[in-house]
Protein backbone atom coordinates (compact mmCIF):
# COMPACT_ATOMS: atom_id res chain seq x y z
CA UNK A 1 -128.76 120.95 61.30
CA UNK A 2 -130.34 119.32 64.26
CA UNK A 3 -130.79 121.96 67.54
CA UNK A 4 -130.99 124.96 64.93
CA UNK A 5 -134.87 126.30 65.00
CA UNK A 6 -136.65 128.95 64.29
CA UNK A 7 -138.14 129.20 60.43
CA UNK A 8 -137.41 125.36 59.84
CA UNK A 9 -140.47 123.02 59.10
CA UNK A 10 -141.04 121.39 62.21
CA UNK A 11 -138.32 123.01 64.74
CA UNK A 12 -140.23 125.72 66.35
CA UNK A 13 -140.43 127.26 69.79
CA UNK A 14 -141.59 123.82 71.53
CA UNK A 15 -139.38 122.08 69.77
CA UNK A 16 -136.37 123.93 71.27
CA UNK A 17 -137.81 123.68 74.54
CA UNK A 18 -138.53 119.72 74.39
CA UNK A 19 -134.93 119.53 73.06
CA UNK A 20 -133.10 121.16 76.30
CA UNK A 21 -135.52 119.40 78.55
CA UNK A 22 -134.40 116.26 77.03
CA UNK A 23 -130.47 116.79 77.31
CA UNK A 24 -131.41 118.04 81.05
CA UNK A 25 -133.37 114.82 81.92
CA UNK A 26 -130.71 112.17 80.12
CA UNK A 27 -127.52 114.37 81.32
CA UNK A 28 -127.82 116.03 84.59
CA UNK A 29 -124.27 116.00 85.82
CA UNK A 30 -123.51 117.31 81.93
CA UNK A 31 -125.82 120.12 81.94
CA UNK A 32 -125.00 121.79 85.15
CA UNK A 33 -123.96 124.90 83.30
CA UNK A 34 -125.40 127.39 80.84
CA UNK A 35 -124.04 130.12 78.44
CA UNK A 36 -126.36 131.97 77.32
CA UNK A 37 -125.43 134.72 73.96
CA UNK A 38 -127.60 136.75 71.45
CA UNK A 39 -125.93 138.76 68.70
CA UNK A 40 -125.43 142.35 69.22
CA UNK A 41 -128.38 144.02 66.96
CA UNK A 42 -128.29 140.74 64.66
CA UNK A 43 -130.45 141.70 61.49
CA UNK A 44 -128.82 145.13 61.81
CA UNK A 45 -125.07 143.84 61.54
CA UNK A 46 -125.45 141.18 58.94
CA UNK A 47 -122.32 141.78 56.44
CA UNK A 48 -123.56 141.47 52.63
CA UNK A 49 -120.32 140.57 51.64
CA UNK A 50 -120.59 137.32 53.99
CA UNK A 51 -123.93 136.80 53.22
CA UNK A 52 -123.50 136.63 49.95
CA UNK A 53 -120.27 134.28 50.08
CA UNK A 54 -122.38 131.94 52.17
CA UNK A 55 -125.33 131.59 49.49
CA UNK A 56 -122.83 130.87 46.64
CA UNK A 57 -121.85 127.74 48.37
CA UNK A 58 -125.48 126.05 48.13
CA UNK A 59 -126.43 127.95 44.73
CA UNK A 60 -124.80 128.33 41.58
CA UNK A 61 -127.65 129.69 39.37
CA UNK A 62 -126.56 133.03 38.16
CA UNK A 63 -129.70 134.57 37.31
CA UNK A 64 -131.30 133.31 41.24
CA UNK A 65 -127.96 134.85 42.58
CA UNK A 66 -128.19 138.18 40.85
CA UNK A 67 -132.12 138.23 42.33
CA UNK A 68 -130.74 137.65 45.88
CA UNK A 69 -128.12 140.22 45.23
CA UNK A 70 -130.90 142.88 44.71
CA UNK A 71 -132.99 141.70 47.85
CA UNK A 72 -129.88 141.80 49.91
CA UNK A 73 -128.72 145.18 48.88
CA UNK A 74 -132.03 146.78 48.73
CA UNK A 75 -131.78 149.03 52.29
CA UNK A 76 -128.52 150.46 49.79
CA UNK A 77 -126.03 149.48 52.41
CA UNK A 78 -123.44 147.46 53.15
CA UNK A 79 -124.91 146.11 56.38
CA UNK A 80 -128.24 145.08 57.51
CA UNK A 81 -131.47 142.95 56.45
CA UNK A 82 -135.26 144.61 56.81
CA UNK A 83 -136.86 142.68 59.83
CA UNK A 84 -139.96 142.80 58.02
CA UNK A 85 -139.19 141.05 54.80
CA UNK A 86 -139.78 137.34 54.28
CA UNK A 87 -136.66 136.53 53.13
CA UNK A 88 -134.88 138.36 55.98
CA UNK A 89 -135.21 135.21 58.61
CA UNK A 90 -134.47 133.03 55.80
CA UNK A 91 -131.27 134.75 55.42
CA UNK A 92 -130.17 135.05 58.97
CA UNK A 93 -130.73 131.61 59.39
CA UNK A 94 -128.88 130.65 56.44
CA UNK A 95 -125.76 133.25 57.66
CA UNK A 96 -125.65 131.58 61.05
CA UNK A 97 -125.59 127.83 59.51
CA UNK A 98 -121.93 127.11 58.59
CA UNK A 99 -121.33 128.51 62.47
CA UNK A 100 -123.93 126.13 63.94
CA UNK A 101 -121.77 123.17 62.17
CA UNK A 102 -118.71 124.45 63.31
CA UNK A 103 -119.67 124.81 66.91
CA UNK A 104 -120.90 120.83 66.73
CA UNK A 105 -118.00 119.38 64.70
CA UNK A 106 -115.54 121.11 65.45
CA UNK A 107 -115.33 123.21 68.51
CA UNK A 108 -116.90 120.63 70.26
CA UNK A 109 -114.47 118.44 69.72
CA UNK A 110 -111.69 120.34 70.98
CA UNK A 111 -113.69 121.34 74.01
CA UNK A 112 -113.74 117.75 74.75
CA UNK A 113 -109.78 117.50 74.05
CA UNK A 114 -108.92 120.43 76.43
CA UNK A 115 -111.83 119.60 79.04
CA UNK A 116 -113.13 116.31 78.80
CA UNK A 117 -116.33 117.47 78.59
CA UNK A 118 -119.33 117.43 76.01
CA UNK A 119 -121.36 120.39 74.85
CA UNK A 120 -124.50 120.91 74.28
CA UNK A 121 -125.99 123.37 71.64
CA UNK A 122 -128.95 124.77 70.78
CA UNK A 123 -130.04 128.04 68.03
CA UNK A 124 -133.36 130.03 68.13
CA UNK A 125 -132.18 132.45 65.19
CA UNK A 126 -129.54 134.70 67.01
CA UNK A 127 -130.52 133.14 70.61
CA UNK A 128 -128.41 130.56 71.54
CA UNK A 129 -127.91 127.96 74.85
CA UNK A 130 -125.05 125.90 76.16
CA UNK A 131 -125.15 123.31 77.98
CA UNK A 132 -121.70 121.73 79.85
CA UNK A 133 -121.11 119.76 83.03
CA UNK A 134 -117.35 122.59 83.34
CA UNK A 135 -118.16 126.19 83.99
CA UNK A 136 -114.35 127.11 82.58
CA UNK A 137 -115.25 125.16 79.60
CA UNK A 138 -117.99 127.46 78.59
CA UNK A 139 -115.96 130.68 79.71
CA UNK A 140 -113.25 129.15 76.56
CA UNK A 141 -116.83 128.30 74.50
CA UNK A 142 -117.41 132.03 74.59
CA UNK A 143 -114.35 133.21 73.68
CA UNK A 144 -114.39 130.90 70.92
CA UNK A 145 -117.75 132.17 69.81
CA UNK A 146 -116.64 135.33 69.87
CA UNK A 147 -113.62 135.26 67.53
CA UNK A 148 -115.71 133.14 64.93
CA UNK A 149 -118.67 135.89 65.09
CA UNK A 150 -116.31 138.62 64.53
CA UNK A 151 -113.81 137.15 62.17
CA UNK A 152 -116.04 135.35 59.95
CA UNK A 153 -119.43 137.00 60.08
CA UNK A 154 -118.87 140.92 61.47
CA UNK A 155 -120.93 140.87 64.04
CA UNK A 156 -120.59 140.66 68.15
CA UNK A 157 -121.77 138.63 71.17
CA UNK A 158 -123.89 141.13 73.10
CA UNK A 159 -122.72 142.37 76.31
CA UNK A 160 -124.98 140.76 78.42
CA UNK A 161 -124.24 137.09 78.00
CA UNK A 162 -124.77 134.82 81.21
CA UNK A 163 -122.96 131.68 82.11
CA UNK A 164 -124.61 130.46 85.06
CA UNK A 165 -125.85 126.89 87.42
CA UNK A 166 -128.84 125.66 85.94
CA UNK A 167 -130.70 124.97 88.63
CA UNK A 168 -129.75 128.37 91.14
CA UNK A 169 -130.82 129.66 87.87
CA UNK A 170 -133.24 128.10 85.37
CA UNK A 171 -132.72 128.78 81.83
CA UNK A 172 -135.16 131.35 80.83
CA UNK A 173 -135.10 130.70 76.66
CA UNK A 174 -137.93 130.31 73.73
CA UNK A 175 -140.59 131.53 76.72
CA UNK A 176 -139.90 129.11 79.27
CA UNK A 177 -138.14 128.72 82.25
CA UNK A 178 -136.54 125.38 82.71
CA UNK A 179 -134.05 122.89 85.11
CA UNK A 180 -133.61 119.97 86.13
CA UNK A 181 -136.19 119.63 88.01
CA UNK A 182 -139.21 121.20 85.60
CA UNK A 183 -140.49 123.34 83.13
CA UNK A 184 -142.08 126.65 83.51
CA UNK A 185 -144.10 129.29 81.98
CA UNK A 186 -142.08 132.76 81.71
CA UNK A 187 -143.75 135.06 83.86
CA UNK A 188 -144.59 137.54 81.07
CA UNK A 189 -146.44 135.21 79.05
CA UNK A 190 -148.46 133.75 81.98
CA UNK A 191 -149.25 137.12 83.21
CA UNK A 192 -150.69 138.24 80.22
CA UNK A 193 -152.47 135.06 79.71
CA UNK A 194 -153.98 135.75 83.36
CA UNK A 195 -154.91 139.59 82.49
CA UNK A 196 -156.88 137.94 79.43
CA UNK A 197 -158.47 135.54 81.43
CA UNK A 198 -159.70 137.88 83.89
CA UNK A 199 -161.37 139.98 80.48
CA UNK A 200 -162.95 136.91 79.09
CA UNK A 201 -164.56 135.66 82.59
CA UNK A 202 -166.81 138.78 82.09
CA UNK A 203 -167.72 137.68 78.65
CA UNK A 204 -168.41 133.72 78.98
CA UNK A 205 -168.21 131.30 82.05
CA UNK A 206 -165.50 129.43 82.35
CA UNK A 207 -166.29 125.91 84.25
CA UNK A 208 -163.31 123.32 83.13
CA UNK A 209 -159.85 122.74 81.57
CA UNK A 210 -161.85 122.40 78.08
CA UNK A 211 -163.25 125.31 78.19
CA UNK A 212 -160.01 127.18 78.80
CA UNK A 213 -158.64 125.09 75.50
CA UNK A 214 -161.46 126.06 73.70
CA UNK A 215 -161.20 129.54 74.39
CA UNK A 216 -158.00 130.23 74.65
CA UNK A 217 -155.99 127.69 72.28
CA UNK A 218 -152.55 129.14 71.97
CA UNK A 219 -151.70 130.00 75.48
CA UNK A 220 -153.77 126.10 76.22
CA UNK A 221 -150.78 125.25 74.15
CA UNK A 222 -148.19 127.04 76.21
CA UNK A 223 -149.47 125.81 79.38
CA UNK A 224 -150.09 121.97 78.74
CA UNK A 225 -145.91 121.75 77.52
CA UNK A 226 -145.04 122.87 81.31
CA UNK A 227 -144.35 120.37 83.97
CA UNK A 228 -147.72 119.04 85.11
CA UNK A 229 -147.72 120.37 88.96
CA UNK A 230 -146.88 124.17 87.38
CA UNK A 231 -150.07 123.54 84.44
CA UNK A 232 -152.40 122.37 86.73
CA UNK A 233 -151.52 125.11 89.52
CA UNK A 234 -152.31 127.77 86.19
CA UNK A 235 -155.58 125.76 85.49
CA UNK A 236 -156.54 125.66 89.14
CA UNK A 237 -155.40 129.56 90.04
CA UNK A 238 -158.32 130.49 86.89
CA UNK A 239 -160.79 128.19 87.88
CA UNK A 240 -160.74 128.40 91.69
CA UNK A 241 -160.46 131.99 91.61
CA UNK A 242 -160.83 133.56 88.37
CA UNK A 243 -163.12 136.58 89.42
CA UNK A 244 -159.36 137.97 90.74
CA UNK A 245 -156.20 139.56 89.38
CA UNK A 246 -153.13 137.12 89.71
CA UNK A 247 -149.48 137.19 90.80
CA UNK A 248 -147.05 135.15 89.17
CA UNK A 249 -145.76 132.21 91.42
CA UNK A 250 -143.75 129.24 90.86
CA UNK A 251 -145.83 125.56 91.94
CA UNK A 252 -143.90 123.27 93.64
């Protein structure tokens, strides 16, 4: 389903990101609010029972179900998936999926009934945002949530969830921080690009943008998928002063 990522052929981290930019930039007055949920302990709580009930409606083969059976029960409870194993985010994608579709065609729907209001939502595994234009809407979005989690799959909406103004705010999801008004790198991921920066600039010199791509491809990655005033203030901070340490501070 569209605005589910994470372990899907070409719905990754950016992907999310560009996504909620997008609904931001073509729906201000819509997105003015945020939920934000994880999943208490996720891979820890997955039921086998449900699990197992949601594979049998996509696959029929007996001798592929008896397989997954075996992979499924292997930590011999009744609970749980190995983070480690490859299967394991195939499966906890798979046991969120029939939720995803009833959030969109379904709760959605009566959300707009009751409020008159749209919703916008997006999945990164167990991470989820919501976008609304009704801050009491997304209060009855959570409770809603919560009922389906617990009823249907066993597990819980961790304590911590945040509904919140977007832009007092920013939505800090998929490592990025984000509004209306831009897109920035989380702080934790830009200061550890900085502290290997400041290793590197011992090693070779450093005299353009290109060599910073060359050298440093991922976080290049990262950086150029930020607003352009916040990219070029991180390309500027390393090559105007990249003999120093660096703070973390927001351009514009």
């Amino acid at each position: 389903m569209a605005n589910t990522y994470a372990c899907i052929k070409g719905r990754g981290i950016h992907k999310c990101m560009e996504d909620v930019h997008t609904a931001l930039i073509i729906d201000r007055m819509g997105t003015r609010f945020c939920l934000k949920i994880d999943i208490k302990k996720f891979y820890d709580n997955i039921d086998h029972v449900a699990l197992k009930k949601i594979i049998r409606y996509t696959i029929a083969d007996e001798q592929l179900l008896r397989l997954l059976d075996k992979i499924i029960d292997s930590n011999g409870k009744d609970k749980g998936l190995p983070i480690g194993n490859f299967t394991s985010q195939y499966f906890a994608n798979l046991y969120l999926a029939y939720f995803d579709h009833w959030v969109k065609e379904e709760l959605a729907k009566i959300v707009m009934k009751r409020f008159g209001v749209k919703i916008y939502y997006y999945r990164y595994m167990d991470d989820m945002v919501i976008l609304c234009a009704d801050k009491e809407a997304l209060h009855f979005v959570l409770d809603m949530m919560g009922l389906y989690l617990g009823g249907e799959l066993k597990v819980e909406i961790k304590s911590n969830w945040q509904i919140f103004p977007v832009d007092a705010r920013s939505i800090d999801y998929v490592g990025f921080k984000q509004n209306h008004y831009g897109i920035l790198l989380r702080s934790g991921i830009l200061k550890r690009f900085y502290k290997k920066f400041h290793r590197t600039i011992n090693k070779y010199e450093i005299k353009d943008e290109t060599d910073i791509k060359h050298l440093f491809p991922s976080e290049y990655g990262w950086i150029i998928r930020c607003s352009e005033e916040h990219s070029k203030f991180i390309f500027n901070n390393c090559l105007n002063d990249g003999s120093k340490c660096f703070d973390y501070r927001v351009a514009g």
